[in-house]
Protein backbone atom coordinates (compact mmCIF):
# COMPACT_ATOMS: atom_id res chain seq x y z
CA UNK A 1 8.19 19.20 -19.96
CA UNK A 2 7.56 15.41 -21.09
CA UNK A 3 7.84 14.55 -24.83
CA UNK A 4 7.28 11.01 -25.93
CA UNK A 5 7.75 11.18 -30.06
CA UNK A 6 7.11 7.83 -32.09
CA UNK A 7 8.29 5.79 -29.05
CA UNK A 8 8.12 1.61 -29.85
CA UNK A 9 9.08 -1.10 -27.48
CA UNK A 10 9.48 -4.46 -28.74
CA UNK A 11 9.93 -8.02 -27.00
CA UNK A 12 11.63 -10.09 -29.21
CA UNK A 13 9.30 -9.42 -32.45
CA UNK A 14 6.15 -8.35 -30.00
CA UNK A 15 5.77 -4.13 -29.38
CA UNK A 16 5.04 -3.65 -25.63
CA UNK A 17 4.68 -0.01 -27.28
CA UNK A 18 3.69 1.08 -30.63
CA UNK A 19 4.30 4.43 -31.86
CA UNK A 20 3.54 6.06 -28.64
CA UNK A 21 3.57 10.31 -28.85
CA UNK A 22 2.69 12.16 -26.00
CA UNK A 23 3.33 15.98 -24.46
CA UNK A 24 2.47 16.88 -21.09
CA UNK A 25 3.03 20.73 -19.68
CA UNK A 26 4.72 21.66 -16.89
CA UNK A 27 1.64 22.05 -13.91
CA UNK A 28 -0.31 19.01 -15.19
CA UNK A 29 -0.79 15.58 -13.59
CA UNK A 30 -1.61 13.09 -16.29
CA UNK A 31 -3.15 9.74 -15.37
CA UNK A 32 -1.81 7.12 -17.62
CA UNK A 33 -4.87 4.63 -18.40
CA UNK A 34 -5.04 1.11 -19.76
CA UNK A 35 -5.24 -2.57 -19.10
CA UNK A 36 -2.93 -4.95 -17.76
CA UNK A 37 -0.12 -5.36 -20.28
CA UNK A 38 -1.10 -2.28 -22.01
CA UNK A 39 2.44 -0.97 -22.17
CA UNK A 40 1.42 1.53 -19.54
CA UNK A 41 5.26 0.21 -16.94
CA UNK A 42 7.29 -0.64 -20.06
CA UNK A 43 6.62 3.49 -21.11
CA UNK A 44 7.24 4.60 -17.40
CA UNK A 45 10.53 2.72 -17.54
CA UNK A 46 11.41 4.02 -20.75
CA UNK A 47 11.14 7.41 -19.67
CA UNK A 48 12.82 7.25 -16.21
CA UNK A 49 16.04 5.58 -18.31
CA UNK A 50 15.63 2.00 -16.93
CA UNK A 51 14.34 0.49 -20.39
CA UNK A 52 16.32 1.00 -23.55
CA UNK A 53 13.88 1.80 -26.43
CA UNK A 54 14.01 0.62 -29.92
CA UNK A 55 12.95 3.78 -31.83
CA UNK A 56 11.63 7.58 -31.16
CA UNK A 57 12.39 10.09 -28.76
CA UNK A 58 11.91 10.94 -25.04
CA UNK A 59 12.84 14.09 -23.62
CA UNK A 60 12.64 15.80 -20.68
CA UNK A 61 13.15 19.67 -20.17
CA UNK A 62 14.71 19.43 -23.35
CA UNK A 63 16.85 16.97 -22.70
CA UNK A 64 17.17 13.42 -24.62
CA UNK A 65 16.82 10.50 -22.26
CA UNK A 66 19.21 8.83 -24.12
CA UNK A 67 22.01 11.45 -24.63
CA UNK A 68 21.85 13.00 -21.38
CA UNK A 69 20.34 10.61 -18.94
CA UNK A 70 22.30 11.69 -15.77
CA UNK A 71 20.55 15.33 -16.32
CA UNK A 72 17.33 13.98 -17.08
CA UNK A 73 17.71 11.17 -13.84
CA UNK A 74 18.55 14.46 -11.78
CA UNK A 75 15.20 16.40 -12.41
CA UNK A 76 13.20 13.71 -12.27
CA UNK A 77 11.91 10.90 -9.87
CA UNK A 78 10.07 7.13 -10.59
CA UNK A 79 8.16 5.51 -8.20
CA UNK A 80 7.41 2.11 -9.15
CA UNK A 81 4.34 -0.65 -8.07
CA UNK A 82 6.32 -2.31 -6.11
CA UNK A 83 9.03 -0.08 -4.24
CA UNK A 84 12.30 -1.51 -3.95
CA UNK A 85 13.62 -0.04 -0.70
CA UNK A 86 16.97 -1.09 1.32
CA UNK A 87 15.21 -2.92 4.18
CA UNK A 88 18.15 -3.34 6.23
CA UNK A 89 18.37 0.52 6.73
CA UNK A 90 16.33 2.50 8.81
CA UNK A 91 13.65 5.38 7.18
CA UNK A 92 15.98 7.85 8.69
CA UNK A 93 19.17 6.27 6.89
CA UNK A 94 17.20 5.59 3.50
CA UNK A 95 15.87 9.32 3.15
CA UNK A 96 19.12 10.81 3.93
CA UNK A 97 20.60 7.79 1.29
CA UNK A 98 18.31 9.25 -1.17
CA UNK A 99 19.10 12.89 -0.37
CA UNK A 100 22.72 12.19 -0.56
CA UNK A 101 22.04 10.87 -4.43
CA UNK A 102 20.55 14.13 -5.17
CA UNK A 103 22.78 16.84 -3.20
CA UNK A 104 20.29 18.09 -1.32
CA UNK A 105 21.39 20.28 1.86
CA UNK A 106 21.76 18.97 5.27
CA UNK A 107 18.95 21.95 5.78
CA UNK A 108 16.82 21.20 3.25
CA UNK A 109 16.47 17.43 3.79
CA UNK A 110 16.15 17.78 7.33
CA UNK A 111 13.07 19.96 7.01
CA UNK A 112 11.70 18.02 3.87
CA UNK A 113 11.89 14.55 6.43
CA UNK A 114 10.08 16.05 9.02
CA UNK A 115 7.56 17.49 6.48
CA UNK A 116 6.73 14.46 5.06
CA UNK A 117 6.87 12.09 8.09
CA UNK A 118 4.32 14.30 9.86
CA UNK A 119 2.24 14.44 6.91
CA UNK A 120 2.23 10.92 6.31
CA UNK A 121 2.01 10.01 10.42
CA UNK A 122 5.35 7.91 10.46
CA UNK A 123 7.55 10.71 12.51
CA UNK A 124 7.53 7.97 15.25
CA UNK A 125 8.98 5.01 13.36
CA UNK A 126 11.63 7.18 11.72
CA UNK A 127 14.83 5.49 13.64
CA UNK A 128 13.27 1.73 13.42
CA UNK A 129 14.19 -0.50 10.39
CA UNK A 130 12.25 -0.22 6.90
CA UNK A 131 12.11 -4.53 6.90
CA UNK A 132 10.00 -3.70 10.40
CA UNK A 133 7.61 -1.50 8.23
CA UNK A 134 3.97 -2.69 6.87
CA UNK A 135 3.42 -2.56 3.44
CA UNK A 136 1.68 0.83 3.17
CA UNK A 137 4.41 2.40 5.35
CA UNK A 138 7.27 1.66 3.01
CA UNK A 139 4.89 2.82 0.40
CA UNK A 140 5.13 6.23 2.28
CA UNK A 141 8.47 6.37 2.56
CA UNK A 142 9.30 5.49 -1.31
CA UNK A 143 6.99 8.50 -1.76
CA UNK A 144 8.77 11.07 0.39
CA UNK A 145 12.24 9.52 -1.42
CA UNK A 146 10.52 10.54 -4.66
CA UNK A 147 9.46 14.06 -3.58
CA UNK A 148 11.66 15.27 -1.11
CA UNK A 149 13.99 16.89 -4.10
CA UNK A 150 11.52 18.67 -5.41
CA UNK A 151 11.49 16.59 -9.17
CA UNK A 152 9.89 18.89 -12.05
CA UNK A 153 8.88 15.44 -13.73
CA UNK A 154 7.34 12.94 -11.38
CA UNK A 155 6.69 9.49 -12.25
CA UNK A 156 4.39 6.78 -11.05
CA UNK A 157 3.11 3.49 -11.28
CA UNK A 158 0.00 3.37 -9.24
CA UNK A 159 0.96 5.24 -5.94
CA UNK A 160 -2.36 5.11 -4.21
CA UNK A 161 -2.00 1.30 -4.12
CA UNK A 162 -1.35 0.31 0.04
CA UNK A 163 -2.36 3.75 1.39
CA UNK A 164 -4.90 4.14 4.05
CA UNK A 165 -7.19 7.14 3.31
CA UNK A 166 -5.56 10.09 5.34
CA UNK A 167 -2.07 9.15 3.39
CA UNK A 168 -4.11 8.79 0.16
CA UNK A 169 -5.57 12.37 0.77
CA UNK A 170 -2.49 14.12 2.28
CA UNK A 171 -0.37 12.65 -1.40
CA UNK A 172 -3.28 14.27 -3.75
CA UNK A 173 -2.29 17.66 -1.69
CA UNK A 174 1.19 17.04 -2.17
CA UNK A 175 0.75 16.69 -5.98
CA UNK A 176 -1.31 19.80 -6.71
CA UNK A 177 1.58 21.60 -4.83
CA UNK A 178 4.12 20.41 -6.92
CA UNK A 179 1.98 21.19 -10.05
CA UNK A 180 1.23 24.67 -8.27
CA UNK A 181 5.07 24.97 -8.44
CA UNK A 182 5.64 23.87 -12.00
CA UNK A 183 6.49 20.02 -11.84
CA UNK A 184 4.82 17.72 -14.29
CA UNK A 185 3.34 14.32 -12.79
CA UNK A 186 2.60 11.54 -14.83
CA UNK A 187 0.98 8.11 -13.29
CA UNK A 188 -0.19 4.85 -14.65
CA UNK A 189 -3.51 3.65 -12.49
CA UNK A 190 -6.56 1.60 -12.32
CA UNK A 191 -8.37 3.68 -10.00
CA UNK A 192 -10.16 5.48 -12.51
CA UNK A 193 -12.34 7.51 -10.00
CA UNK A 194 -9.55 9.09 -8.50
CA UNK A 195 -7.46 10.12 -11.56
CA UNK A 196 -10.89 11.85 -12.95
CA UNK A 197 -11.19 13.96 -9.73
CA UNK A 198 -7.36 14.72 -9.68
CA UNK A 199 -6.05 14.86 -12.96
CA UNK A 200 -5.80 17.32 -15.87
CA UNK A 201 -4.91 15.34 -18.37
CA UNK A 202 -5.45 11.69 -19.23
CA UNK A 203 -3.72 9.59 -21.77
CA UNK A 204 -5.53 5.92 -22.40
CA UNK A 205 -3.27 3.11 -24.02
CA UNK A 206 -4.85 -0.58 -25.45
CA UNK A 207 -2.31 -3.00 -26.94
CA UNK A 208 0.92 -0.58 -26.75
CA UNK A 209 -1.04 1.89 -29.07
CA UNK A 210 -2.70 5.36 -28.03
CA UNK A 211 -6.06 5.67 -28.32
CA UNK A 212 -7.45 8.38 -26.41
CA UNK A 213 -5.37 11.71 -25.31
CA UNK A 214 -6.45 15.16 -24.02
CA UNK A 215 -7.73 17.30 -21.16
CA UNK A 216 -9.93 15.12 -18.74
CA UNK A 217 -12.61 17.37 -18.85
CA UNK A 218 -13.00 16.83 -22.65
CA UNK A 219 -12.12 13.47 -23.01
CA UNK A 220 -15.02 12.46 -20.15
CA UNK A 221 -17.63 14.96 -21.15
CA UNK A 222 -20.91 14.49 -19.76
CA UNK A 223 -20.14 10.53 -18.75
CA UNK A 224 -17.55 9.33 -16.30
CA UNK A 225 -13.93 8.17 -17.31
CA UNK A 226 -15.02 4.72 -16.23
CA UNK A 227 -17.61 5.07 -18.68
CA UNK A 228 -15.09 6.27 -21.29
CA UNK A 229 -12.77 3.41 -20.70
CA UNK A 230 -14.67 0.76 -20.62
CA UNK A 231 -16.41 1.56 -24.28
CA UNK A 232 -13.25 1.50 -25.57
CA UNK A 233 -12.16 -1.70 -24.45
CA UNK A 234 -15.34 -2.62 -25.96
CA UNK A 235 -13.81 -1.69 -29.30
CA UNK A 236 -12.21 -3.89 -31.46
């Protein structure tokens, strides 16, 4: 689903990313693990088409982020740290915004709203403004504006961040239904105890570079991914 070949990101003379390469299946959720300034946003940008790259490749489904980036923006979704959502709207007006940008059906957003809002216990503040909203609650609604279409590549940049535990739960249930139906999730976090009980697949970046890629089971063995991460840090 996601190919990353060669991919470098440069500031000026400085590589945010160096030589990245990674492939993720459809099914899998990938946590995307580094420090602060690791590269791990410039790469999520790159990939959702807000970054231009200097060289390599991303694809999506087969299709080149650069030459086709309406397709790939289609199939996919980003959610970033910091949502930026039109406060002056209400949820209700946002969601259907977003499900106007993607064609969905008057049907299928309807019952994907209600879904979601129940889920996420904010079927009650629907109708009132999104600038009225705490900060995890327009965390909830950037999520449902990500899922709602059903993306087969899902993006994010630490989406636990803000949510109370019942949301935090309820999303982890959301993911391994997407995966269940074939969508690809790949997210950047520092919550390193949660990505090793969800993930499949973990991908650890120092300095732009890779250095650590590959099921979460092997790459953690007998130790913890904590464990894992912070010895290489250690590394020079």
């Amino acid at each position: 689903m996601l190919k990353i070949k060669n991919f470098t990101k440069k500031y000026g003379d400085t590589p945010a990313v160096d030589n990245l390469s990674i492939e993720i299946e459809n099914g899998k959720i990938c946590a995307f693990i580094g420090h602060n300034g690791a590269g791990k946003t410039t790469t999520l940008k790159a990939i959702a088409g807000i970054l231009d790259f200097d060289e390599g490749e991303i694809t999506v489904d087969g299709m080149s982020i650069k030459k086709n980036p309406m397709d790939v923006k289609r199939i996919m979704a980003y959610l970033p740290d910091n949502p930026d959502i039109y406060e002056f709207m209400s949820a209700t007006d946002y969601l259907n915004f977003i499900a106007d940008v993607y064609g969905m059906s008057q049907e299928d957003r309807k019952t994907k709203i209600e879904k979601y809002a129940e889920l996420f216990g904010i079927t009650e503040s629907l109708g009132n403004k999104l600038s009225e909203f705490s900060h995890g609650m327009k965390q909830k609604v950037a999520i449902i504006s990500a899922i709602m279409h059903e993306p087969k590549l899902l993006l994010m940049d630490e989406p636990f961040v803000g949510l109370d535990p019942i949301a935090s739960h309820q999303l982890k249930d959301i993911l391994h239904e997407m995966c269940e139906k074939g969508s690809c999730i790949f997210y950047s976090t520092h919550v390193l105890e949660v990505a090793e009980k969800l993930c499949d697949e973990v991908v650890i970046v120092k300095g732009g570079k890779l250095v650590k890629q590959g099921k979460m089971s092997d790459i953690k063995g007998d130790s913890s991914l904590e464990n894992v991460f912070l010895e290489l840090e250690d590394k020079e």
